[in-house]
N, C-alpha and C. Protein backbone atom coordinates (compact mmCIF):
# COMPACT_ATOMS: atom_id res chain seq x y z
N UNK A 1 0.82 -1.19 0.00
CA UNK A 1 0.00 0.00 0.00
C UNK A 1 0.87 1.26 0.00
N UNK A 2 1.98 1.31 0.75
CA UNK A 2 2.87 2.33 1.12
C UNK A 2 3.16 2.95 -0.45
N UNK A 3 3.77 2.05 -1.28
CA UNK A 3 4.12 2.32 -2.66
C UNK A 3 3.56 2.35 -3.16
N UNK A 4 2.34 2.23 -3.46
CA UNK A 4 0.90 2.52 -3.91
C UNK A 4 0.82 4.05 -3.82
N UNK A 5 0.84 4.63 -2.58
CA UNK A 5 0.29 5.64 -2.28
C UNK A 5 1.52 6.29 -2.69
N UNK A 6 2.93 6.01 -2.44
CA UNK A 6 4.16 6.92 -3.02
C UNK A 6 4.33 7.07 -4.45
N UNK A 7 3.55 6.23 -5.49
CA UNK A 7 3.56 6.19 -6.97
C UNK A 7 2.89 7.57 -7.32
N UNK A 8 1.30 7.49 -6.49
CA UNK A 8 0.51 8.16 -7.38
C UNK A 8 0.41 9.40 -6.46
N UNK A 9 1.16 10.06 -5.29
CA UNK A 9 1.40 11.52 -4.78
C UNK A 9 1.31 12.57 -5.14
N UNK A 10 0.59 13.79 -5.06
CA UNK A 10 0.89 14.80 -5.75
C UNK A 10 0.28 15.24 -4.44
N UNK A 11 1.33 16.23 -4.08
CA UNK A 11 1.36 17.32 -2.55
C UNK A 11 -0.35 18.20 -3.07
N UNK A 12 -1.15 18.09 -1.95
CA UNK A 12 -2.25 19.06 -1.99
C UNK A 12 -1.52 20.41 -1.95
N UNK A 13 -0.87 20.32 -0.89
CA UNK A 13 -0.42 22.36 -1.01
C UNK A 13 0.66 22.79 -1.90
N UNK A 14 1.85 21.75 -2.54
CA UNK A 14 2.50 22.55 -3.29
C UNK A 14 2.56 22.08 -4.96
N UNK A 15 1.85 20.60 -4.86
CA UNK A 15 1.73 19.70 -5.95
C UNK A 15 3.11 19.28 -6.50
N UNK A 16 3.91 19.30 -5.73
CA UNK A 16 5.47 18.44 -5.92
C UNK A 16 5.15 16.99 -5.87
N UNK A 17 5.79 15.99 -6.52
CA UNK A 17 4.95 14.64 -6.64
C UNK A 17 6.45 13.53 -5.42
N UNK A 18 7.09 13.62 -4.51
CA UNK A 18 8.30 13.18 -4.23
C UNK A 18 7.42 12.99 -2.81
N UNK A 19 7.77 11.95 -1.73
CA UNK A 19 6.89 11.57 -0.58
C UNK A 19 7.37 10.58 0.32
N UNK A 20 7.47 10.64 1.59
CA UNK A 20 8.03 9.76 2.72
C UNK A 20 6.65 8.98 2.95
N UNK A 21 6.57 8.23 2.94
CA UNK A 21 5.78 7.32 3.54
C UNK A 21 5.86 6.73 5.24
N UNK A 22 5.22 7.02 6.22
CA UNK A 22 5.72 5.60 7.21
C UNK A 22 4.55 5.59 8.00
N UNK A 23 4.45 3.99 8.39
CA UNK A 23 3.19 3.74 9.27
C UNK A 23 3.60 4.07 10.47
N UNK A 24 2.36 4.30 11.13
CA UNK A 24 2.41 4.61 12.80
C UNK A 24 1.23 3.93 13.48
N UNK A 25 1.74 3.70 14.83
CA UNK A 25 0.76 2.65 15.57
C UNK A 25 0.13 3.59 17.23
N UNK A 26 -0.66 3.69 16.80
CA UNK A 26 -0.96 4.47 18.10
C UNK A 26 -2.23 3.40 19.31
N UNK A 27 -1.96 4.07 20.25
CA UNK A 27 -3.24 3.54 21.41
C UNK A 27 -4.07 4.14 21.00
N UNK A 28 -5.34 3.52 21.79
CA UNK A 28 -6.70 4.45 21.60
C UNK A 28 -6.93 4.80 22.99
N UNK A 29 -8.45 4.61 23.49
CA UNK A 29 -8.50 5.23 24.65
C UNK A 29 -8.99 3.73 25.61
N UNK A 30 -9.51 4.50 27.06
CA UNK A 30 -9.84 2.92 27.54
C UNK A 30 -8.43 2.46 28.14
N UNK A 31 -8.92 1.12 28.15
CA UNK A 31 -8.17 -0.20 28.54
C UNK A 31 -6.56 -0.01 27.59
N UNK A 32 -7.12 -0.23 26.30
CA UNK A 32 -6.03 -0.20 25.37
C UNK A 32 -4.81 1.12 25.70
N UNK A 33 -5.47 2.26 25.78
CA UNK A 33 -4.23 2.97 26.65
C UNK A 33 -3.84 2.98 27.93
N UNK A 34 -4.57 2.25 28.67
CA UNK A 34 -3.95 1.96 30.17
C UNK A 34 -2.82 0.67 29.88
N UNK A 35 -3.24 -0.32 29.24
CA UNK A 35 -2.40 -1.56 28.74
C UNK A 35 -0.94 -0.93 27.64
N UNK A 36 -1.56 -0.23 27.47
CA UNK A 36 -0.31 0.54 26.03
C UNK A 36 -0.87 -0.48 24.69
N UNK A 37 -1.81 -0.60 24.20
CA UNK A 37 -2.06 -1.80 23.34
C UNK A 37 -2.08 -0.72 21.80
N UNK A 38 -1.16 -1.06 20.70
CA UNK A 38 -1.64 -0.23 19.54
C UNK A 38 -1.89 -0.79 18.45
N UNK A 39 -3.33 -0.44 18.56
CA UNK A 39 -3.94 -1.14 17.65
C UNK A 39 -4.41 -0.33 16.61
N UNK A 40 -4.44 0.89 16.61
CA UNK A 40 -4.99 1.84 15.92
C UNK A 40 -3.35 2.37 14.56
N UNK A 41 -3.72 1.74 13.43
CA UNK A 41 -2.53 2.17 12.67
C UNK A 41 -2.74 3.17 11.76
N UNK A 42 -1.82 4.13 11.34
CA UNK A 42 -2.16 4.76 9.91
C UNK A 42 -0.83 4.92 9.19
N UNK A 43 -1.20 6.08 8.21
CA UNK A 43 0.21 5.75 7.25
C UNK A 43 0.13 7.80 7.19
N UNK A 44 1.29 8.14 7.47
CA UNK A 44 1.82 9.72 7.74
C UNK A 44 2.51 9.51 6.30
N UNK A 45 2.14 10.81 4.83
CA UNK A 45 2.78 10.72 4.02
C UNK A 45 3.32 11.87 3.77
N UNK A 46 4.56 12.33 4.13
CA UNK A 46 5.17 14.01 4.05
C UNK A 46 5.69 14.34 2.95
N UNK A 47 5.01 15.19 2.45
CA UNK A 47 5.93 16.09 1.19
C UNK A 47 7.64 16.05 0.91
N UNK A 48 7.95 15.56 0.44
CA UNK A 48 9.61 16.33 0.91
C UNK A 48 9.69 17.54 0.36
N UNK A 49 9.06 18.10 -0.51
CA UNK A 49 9.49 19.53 -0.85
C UNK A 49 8.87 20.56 0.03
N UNK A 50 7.76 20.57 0.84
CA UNK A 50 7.43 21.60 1.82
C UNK A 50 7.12 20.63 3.01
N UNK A 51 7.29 19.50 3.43
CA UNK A 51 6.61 19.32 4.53
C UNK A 51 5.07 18.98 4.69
N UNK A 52 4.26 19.10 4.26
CA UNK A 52 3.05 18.90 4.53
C UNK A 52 3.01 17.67 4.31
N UNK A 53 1.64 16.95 5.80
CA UNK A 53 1.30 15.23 5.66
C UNK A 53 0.31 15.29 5.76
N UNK A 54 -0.10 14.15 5.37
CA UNK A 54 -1.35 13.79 4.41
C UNK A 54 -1.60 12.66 5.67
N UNK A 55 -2.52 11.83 5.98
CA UNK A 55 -2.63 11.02 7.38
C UNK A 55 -3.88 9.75 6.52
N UNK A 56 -3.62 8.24 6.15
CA UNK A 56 -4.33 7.71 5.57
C UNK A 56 -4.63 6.52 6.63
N UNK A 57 -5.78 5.90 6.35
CA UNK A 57 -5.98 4.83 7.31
C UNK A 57 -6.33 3.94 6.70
N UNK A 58 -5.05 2.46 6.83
CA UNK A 58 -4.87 1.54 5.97
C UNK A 58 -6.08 0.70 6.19
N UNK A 59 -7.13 0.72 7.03
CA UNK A 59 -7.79 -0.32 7.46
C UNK A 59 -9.07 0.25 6.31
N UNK A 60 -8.99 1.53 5.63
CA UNK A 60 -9.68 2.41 5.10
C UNK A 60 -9.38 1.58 3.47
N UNK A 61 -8.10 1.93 3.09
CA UNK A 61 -7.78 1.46 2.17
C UNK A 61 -8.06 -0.21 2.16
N UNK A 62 -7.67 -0.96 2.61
CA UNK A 62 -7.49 -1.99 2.26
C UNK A 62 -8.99 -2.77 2.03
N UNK A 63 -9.90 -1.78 2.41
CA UNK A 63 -11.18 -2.23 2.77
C UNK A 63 -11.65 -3.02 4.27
N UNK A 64 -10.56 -3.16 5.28
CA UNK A 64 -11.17 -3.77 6.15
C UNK A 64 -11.85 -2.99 7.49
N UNK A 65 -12.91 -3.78 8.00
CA UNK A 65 -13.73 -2.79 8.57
C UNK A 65 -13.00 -2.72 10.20
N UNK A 66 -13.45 -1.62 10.68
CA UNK A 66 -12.82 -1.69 11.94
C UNK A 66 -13.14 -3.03 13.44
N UNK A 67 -14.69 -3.09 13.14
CA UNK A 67 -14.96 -4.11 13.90
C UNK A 67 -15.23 -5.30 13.51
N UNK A 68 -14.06 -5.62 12.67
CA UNK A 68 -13.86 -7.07 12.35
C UNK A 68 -13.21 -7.96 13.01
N UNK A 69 -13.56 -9.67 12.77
CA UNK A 69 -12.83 -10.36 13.46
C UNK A 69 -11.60 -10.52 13.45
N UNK A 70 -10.91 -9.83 11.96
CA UNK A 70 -9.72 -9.86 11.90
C UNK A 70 -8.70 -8.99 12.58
N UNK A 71 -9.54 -7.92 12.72
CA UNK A 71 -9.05 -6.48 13.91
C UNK A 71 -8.94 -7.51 15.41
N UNK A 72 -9.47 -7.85 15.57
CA UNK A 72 -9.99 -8.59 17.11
C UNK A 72 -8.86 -9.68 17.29
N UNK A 73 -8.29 -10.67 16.07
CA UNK A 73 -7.03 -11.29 16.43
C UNK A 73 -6.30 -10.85 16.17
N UNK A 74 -5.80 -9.93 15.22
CA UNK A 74 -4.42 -8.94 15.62
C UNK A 74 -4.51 -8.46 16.58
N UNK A 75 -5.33 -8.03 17.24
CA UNK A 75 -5.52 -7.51 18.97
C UNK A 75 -4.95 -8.74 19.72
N UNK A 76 -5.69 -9.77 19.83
CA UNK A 76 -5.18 -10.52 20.55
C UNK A 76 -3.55 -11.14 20.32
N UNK A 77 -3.56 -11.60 19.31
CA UNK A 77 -1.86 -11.62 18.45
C UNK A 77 -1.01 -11.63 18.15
N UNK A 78 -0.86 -10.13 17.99
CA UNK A 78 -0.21 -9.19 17.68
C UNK A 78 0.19 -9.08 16.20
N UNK A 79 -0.59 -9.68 15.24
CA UNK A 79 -0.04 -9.22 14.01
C UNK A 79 -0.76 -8.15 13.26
């Protein structure tokens, strides 16, 4: 997906087409941030020519839904 999204880039604010890609894993709220559990991922894509990021959510892309069973054993998991 990462290279997916780095192929077809074009910066909203300066329209330079060049782009960092990297996923990030964050907690949510609840249990999961008392435990430190991160289950919540996305993908931060920064301009390199001005800086500006773009914030995508792979579970968005890939089509999978959030309260799926497959969300529920990577929770348990960890993959």
């Amino acid at each position: 997906m990462e290279q997916i999204i780095a192929n077809r880039f074009i910066c909203a604010k300066c329209k330079h087409n060049e782009c960092h890609v990297k996923e990030v894993a964050m907690s949510g709220t609840g249990l999961s941030k008392l435990f430190d559990i991160e289950y919540n991922h996305f993908l931060f894509v920064s301009c390199l020519n001005c800086g500006f990021v773009e914030v995508y959510n792979p579970d968005i892309l890939h089509g999978k839904k959030t309260g799926s069973l497959g969300t529920a054993l990577d929770l348990l998991f960890g993959n």
